[in-house]
PDB file of N, CA and C in Angstrom:
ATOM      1  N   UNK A   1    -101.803-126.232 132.839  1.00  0.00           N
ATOM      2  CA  UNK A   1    -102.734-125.301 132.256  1.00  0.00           C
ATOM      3  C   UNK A   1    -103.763-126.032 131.404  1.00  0.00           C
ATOM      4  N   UNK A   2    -103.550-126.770 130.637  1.00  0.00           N
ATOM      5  CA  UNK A   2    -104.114-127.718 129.849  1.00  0.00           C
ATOM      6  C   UNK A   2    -105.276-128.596 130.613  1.00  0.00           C
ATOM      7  N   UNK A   3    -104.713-129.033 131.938  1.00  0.00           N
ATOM      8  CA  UNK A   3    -105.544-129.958 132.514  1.00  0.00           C
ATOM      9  C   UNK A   3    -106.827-128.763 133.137  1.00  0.00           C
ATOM     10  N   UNK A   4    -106.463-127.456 133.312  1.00  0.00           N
ATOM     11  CA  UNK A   4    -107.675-127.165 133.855  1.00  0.00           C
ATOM     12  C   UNK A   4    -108.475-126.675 132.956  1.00  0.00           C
ATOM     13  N   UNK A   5    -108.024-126.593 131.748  1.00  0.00           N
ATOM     14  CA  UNK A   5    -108.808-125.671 130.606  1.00  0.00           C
ATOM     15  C   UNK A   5    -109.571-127.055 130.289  1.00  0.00           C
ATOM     16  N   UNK A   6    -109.440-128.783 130.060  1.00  0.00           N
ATOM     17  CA  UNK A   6    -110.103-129.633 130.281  1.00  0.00           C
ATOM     18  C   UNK A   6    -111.069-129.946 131.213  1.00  0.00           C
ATOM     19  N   UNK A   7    -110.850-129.654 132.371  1.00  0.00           N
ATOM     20  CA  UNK A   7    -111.667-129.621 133.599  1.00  0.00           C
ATOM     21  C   UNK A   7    -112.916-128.498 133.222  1.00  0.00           C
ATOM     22  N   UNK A   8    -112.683-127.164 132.912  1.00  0.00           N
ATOM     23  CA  UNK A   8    -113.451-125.931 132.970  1.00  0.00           C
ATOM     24  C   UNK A   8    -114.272-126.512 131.546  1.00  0.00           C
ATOM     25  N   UNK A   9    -114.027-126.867 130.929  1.00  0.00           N
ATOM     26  CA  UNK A   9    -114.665-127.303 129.320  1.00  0.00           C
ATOM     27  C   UNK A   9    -115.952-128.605 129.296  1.00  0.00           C
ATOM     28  N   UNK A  10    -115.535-129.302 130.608  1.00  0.00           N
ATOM     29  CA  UNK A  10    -116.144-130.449 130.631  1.00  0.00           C
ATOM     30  C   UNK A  10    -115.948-131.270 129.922  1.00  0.00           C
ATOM     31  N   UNK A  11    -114.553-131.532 129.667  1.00  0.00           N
ATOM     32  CA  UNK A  11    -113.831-132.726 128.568  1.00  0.00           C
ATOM     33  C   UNK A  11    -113.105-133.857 129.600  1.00  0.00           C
ATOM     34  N   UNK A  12    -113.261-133.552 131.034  1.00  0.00           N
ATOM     35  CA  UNK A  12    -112.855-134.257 131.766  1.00  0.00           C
ATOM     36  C   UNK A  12    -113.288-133.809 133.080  1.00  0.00           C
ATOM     37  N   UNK A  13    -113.445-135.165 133.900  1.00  0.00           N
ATOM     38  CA  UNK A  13    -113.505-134.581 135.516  1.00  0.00           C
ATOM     39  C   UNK A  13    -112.163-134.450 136.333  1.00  0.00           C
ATOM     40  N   UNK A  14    -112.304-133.501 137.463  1.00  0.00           N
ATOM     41  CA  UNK A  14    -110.890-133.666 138.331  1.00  0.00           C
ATOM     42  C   UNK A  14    -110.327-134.666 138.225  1.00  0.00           C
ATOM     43  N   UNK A  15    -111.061-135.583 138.866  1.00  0.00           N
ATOM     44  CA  UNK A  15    -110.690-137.048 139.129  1.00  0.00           C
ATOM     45  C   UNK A  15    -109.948-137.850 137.949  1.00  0.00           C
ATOM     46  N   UNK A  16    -110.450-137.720 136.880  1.00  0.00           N
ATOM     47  CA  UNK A  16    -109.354-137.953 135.573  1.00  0.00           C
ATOM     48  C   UNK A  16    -108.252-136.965 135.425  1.00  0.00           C
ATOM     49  N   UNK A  17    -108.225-135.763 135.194  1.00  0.00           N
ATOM     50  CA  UNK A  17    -106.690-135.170 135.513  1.00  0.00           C
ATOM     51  C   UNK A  17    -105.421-136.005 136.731  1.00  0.00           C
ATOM     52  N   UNK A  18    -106.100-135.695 137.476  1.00  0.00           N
ATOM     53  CA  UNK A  18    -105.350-136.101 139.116  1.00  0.00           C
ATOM     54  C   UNK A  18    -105.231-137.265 138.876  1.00  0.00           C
ATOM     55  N   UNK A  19    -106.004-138.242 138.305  1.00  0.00           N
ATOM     56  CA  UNK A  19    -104.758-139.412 138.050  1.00  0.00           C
ATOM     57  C   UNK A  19    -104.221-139.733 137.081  1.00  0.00           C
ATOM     58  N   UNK A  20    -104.210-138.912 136.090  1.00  0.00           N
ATOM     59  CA  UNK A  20    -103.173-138.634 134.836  1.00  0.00           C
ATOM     60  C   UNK A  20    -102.195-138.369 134.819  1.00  0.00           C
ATOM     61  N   UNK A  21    -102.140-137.225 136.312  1.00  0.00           N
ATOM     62  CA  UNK A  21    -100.939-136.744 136.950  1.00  0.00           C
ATOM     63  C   UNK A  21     -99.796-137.151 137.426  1.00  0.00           C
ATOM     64  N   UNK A  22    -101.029-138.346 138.599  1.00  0.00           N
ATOM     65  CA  UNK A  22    -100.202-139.307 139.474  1.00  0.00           C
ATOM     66  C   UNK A  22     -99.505-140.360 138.815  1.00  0.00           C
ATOM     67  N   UNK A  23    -100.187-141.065 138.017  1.00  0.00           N
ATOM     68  CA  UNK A  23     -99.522-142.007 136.498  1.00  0.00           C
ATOM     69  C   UNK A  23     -98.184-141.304 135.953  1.00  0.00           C
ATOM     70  N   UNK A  24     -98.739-140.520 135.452  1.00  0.00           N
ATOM     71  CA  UNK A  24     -97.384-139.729 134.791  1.00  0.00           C
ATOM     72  C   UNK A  24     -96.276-139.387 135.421  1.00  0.00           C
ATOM     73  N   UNK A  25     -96.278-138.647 136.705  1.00  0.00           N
ATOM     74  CA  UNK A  25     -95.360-138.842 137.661  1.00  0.00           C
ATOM     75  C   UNK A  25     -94.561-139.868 138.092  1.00  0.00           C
ATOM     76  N   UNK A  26     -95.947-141.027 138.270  1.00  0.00           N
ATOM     77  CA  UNK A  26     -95.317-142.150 138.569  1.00  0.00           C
ATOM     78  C   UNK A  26     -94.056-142.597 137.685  1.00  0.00           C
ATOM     79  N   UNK A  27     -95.187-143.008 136.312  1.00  0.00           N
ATOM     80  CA  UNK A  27     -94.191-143.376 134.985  1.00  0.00           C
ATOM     81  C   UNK A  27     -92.711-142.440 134.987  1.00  0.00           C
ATOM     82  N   UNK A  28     -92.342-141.140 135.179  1.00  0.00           N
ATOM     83  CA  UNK A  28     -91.357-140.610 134.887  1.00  0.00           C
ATOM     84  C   UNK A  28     -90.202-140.968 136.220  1.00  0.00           C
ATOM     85  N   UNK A  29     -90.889-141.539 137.561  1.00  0.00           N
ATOM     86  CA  UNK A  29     -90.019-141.635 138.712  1.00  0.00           C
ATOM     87  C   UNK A  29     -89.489-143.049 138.393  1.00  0.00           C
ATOM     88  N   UNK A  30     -90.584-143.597 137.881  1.00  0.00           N
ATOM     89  CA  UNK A  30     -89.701-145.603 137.323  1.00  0.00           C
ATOM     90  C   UNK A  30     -88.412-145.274 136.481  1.00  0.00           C
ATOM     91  N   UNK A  31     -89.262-144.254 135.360  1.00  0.00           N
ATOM     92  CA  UNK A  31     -88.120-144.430 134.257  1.00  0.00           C
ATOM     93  C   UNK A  31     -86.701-143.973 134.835  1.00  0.00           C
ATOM     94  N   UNK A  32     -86.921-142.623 135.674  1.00  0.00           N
ATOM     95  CA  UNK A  32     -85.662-142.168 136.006  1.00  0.00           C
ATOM     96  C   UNK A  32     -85.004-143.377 137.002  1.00  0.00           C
ATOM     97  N   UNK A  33     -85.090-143.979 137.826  1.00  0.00           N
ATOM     98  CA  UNK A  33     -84.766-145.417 138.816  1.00  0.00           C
ATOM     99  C   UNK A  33     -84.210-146.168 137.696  1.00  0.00           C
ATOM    100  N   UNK A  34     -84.744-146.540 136.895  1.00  0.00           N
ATOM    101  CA  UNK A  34     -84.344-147.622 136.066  1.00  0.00           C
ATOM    102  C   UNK A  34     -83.542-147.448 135.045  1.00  0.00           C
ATOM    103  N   UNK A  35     -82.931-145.707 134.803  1.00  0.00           N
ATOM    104  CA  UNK A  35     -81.767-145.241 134.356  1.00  0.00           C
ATOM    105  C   UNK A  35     -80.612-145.637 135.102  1.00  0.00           C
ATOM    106  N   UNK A  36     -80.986-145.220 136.385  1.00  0.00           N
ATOM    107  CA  UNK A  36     -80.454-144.656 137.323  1.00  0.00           C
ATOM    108  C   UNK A  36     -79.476-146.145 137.760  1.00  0.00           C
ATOM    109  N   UNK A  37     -80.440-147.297 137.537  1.00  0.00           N
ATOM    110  CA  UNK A  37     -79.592-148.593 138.029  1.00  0.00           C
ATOM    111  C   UNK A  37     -78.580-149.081 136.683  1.00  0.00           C
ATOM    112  N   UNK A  38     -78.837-149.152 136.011  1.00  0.00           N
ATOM    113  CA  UNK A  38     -78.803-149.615 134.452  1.00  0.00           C
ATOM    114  C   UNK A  38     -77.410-149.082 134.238  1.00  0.00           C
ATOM    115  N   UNK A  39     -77.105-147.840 134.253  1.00  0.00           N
ATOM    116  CA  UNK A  39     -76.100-146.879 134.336  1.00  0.00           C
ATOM    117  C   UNK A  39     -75.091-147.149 135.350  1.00  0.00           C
ATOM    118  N   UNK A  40     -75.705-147.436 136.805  1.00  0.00           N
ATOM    119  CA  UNK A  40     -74.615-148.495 138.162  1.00  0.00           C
ATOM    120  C   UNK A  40     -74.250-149.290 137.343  1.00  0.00           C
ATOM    121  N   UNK A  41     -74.981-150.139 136.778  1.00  0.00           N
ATOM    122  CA  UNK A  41     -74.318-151.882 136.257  1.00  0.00           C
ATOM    123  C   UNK A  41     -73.907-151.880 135.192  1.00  0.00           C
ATOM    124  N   UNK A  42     -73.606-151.056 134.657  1.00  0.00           N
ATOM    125  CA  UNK A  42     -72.732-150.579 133.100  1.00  0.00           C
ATOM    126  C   UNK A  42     -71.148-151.531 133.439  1.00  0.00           C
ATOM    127  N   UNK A  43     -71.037-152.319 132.711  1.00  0.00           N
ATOM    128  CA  UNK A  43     -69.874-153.294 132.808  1.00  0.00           C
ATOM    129  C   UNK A  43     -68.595-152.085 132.401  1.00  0.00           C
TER     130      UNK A  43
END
């Protein structure tokens, strides 16, 4: 909701949302992987 009330305001273009998105997504799919192994190799 946020990202389009930025978009409609002209505080940002699509093109900056959408890869704020994709980043962020990204960032949260590493972090969860790198729980995810960390937690396997728990001695």
């Amino acid at each position: 909701m946020v990202a389009l009330v930025r978009v409609q305001s002209g505080a940002h273009y699509p093109s900056d949302v959408a890869t704020g998105a994709v980043i962020g997504l990204a960032g949260a799919r590493l972090t969860r992987r790198a729980q995810r192994l960390i937690l396997r190799h728990r001695p």
